[in-house]
N, C-alpha and C. Protein backbone atom coordinates (compact mmCIF):
# COMPACT_ATOMS: atom_id res chain seq x y z
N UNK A 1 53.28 34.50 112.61
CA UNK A 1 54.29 35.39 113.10
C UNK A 1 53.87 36.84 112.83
N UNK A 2 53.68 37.70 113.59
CA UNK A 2 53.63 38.88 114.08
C UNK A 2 55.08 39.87 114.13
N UNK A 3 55.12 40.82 113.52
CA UNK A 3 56.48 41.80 113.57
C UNK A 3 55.86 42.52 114.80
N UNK A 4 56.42 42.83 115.59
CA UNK A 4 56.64 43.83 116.62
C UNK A 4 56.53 45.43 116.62
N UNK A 5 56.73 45.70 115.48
CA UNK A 5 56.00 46.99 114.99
C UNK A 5 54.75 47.01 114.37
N UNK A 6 54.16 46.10 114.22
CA UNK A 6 52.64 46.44 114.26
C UNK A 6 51.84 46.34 115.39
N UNK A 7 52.31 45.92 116.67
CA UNK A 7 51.70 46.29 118.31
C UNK A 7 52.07 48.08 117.97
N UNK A 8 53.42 48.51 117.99
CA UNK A 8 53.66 49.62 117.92
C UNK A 8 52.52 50.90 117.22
N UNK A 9 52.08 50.28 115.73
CA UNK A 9 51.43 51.01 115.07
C UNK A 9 50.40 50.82 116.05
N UNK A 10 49.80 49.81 116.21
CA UNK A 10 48.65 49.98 116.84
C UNK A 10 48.36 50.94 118.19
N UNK A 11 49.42 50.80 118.69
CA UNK A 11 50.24 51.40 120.28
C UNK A 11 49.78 53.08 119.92
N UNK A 12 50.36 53.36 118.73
CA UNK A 12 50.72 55.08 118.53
C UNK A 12 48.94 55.25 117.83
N UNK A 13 48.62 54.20 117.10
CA UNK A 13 46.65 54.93 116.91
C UNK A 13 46.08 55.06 118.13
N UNK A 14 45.89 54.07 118.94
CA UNK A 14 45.68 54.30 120.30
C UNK A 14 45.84 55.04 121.44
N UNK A 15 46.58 55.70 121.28
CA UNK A 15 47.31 56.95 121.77
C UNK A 15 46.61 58.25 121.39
N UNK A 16 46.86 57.99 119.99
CA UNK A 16 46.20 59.53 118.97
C UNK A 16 44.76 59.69 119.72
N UNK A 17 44.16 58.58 119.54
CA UNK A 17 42.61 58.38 120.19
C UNK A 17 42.57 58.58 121.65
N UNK A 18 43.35 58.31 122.16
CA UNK A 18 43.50 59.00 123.84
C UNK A 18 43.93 60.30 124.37
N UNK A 19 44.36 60.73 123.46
CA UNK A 19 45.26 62.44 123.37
C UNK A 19 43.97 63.19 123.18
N UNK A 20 43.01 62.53 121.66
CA UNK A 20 42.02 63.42 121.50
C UNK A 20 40.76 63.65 122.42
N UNK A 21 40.93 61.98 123.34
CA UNK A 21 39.60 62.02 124.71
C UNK A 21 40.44 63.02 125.90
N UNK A 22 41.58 62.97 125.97
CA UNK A 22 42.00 63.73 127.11
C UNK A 22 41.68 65.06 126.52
N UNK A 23 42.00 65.77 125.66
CA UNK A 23 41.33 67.22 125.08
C UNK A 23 40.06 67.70 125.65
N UNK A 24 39.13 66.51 124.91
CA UNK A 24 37.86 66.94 125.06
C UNK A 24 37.26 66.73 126.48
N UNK A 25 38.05 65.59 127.11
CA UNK A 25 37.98 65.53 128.98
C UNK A 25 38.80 67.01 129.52
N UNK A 26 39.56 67.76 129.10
CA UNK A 26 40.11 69.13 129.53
C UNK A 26 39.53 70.50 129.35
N UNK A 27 38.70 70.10 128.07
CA UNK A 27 38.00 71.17 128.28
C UNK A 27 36.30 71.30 128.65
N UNK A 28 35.75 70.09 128.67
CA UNK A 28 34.99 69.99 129.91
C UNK A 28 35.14 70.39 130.98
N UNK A 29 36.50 69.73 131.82
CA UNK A 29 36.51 70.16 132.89
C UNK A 29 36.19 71.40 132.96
N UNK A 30 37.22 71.98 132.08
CA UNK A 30 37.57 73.61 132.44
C UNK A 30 36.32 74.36 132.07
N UNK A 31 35.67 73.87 131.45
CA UNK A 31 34.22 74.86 130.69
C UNK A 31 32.99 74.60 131.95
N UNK A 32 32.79 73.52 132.52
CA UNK A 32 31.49 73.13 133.13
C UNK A 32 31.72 73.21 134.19
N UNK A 33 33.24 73.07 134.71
CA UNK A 33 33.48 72.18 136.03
C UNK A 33 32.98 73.89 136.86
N UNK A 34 33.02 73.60 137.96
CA UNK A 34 32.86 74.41 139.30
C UNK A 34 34.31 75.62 139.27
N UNK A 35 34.46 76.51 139.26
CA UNK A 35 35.70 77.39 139.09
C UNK A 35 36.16 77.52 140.16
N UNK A 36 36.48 76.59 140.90
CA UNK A 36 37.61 76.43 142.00
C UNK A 36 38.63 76.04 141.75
N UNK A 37 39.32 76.22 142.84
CA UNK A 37 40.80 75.30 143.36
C UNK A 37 40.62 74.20 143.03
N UNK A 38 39.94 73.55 143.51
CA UNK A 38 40.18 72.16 143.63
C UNK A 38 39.69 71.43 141.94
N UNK A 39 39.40 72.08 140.93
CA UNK A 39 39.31 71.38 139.97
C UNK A 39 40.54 72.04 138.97
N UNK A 40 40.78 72.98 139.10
CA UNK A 40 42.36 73.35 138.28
C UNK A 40 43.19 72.36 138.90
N UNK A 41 43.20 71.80 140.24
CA UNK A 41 44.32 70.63 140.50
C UNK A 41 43.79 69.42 140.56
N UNK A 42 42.70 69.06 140.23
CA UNK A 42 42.33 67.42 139.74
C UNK A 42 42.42 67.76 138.34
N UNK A 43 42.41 68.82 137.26
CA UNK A 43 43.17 68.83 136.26
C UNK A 43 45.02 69.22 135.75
N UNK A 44 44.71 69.55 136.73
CA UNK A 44 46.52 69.41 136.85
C UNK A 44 47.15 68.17 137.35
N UNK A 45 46.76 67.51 138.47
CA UNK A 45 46.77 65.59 138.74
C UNK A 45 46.96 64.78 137.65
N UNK A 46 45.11 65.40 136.88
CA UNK A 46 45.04 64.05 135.76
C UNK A 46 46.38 64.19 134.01
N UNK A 47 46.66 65.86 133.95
CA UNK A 47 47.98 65.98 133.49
C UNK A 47 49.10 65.62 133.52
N UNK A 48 49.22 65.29 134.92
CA UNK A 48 50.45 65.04 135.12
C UNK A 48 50.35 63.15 135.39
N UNK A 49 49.30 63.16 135.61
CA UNK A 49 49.14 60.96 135.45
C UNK A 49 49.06 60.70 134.12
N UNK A 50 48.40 61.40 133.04
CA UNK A 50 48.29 60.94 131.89
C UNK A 50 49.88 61.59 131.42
N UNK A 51 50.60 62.58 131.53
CA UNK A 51 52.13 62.54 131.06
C UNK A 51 53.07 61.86 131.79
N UNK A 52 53.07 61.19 133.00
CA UNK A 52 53.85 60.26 133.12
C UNK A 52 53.87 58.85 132.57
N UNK A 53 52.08 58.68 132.51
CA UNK A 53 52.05 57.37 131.96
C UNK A 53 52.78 56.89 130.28
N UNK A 54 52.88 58.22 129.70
CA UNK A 54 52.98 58.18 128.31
C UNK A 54 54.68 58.54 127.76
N UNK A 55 55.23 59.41 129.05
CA UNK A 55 56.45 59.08 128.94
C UNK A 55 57.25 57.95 129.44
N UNK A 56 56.55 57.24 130.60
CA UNK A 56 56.74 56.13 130.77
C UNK A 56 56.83 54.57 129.88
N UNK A 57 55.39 54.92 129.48
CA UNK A 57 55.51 54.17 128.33
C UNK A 57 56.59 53.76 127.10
N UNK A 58 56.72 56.00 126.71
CA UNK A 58 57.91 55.81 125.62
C UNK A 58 59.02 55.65 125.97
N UNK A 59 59.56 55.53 127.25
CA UNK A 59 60.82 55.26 127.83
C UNK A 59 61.33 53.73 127.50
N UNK A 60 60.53 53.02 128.56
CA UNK A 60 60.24 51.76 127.62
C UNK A 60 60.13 50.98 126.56
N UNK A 61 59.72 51.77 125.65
CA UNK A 61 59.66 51.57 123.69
C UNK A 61 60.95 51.65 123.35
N UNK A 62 61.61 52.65 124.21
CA UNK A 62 63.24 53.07 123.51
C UNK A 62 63.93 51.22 123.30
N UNK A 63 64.04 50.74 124.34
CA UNK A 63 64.65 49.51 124.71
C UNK A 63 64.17 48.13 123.83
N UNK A 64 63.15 48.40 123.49
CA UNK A 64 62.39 46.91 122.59
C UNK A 64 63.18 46.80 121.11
N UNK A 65 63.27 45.47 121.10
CA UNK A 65 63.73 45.46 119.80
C UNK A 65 62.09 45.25 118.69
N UNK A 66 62.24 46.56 118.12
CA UNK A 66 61.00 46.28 116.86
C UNK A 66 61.61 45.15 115.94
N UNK A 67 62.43 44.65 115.45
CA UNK A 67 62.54 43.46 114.12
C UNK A 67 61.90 42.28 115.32
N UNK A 68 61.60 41.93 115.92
CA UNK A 68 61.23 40.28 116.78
C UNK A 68 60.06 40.36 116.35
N UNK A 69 59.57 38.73 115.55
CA UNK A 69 58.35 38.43 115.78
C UNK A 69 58.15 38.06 116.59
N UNK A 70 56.50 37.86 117.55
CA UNK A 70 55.89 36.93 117.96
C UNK A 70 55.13 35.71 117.17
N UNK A 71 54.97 34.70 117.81
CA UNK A 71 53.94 33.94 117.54
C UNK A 71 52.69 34.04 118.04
N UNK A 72 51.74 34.87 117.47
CA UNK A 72 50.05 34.89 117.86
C UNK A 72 49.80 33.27 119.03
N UNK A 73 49.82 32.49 118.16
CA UNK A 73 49.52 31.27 118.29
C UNK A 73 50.71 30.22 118.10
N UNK A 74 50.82 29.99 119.70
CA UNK A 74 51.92 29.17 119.56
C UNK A 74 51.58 27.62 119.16
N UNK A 75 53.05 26.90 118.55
CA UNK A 75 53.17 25.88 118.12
C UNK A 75 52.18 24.88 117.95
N UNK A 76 51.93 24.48 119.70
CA UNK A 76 51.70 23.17 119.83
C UNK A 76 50.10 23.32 120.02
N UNK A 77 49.42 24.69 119.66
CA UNK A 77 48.13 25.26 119.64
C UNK A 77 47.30 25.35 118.33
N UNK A 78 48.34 25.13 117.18
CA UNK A 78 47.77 24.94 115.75
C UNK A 78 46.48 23.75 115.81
N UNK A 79 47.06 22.33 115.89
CA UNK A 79 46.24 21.70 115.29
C UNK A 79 44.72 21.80 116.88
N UNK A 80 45.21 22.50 117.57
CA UNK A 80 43.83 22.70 118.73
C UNK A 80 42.90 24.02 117.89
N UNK A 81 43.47 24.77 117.31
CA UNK A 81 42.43 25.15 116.55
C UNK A 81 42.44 25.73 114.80
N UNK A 82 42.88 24.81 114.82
CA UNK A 82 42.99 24.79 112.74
C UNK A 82 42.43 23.51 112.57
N UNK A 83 42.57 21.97 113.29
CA UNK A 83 42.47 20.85 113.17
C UNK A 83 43.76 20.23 112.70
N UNK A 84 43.83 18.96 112.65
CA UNK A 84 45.52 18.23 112.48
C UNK A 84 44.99 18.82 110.51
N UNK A 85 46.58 18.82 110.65
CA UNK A 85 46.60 19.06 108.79
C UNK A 85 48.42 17.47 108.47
């Protein structure tokens, strides 16, 4: 059995680690890229896909109940890989 707030923890490191690649993907863009139009708005696009996805996400989180376990491994899957006990 699995608590439901440790997907979560894992959820919010995973995140941290994607916040810090979108940074360093932003200021690439902005440092190397070509100084046009058209790359201030494929960085303004990928802003606004990576903040919907993430408020989307936390919209969603609001509603879950964190106390539910899961079962990793359900029931009738033990003795298929532990062996009969």
């Amino acid at each position: 059995m699995v608590s439901l707030t440790l997907f979560l923890i894992v959820w919010i490191v995973l995140l941290a680690i994607y916040g810090i690649l979108v940074l360093v993907t932003l200021i690439q863009m902005l440092r190397h890229g070509l100084p046009s139009t058209s790359a201030y708005v494929t960085t303004f696009v990928f802003l606004l896909v990576m903040a919907g996805v993430v408020i989307g996400t936390s919209i969603y989180f609001t509603g879950v109940d964190w106390s539910v376990t899961v079962n990793v491994v359900p029931e009738g899957l033990l003795p298929f890989f532990f062996g009969e006990s």
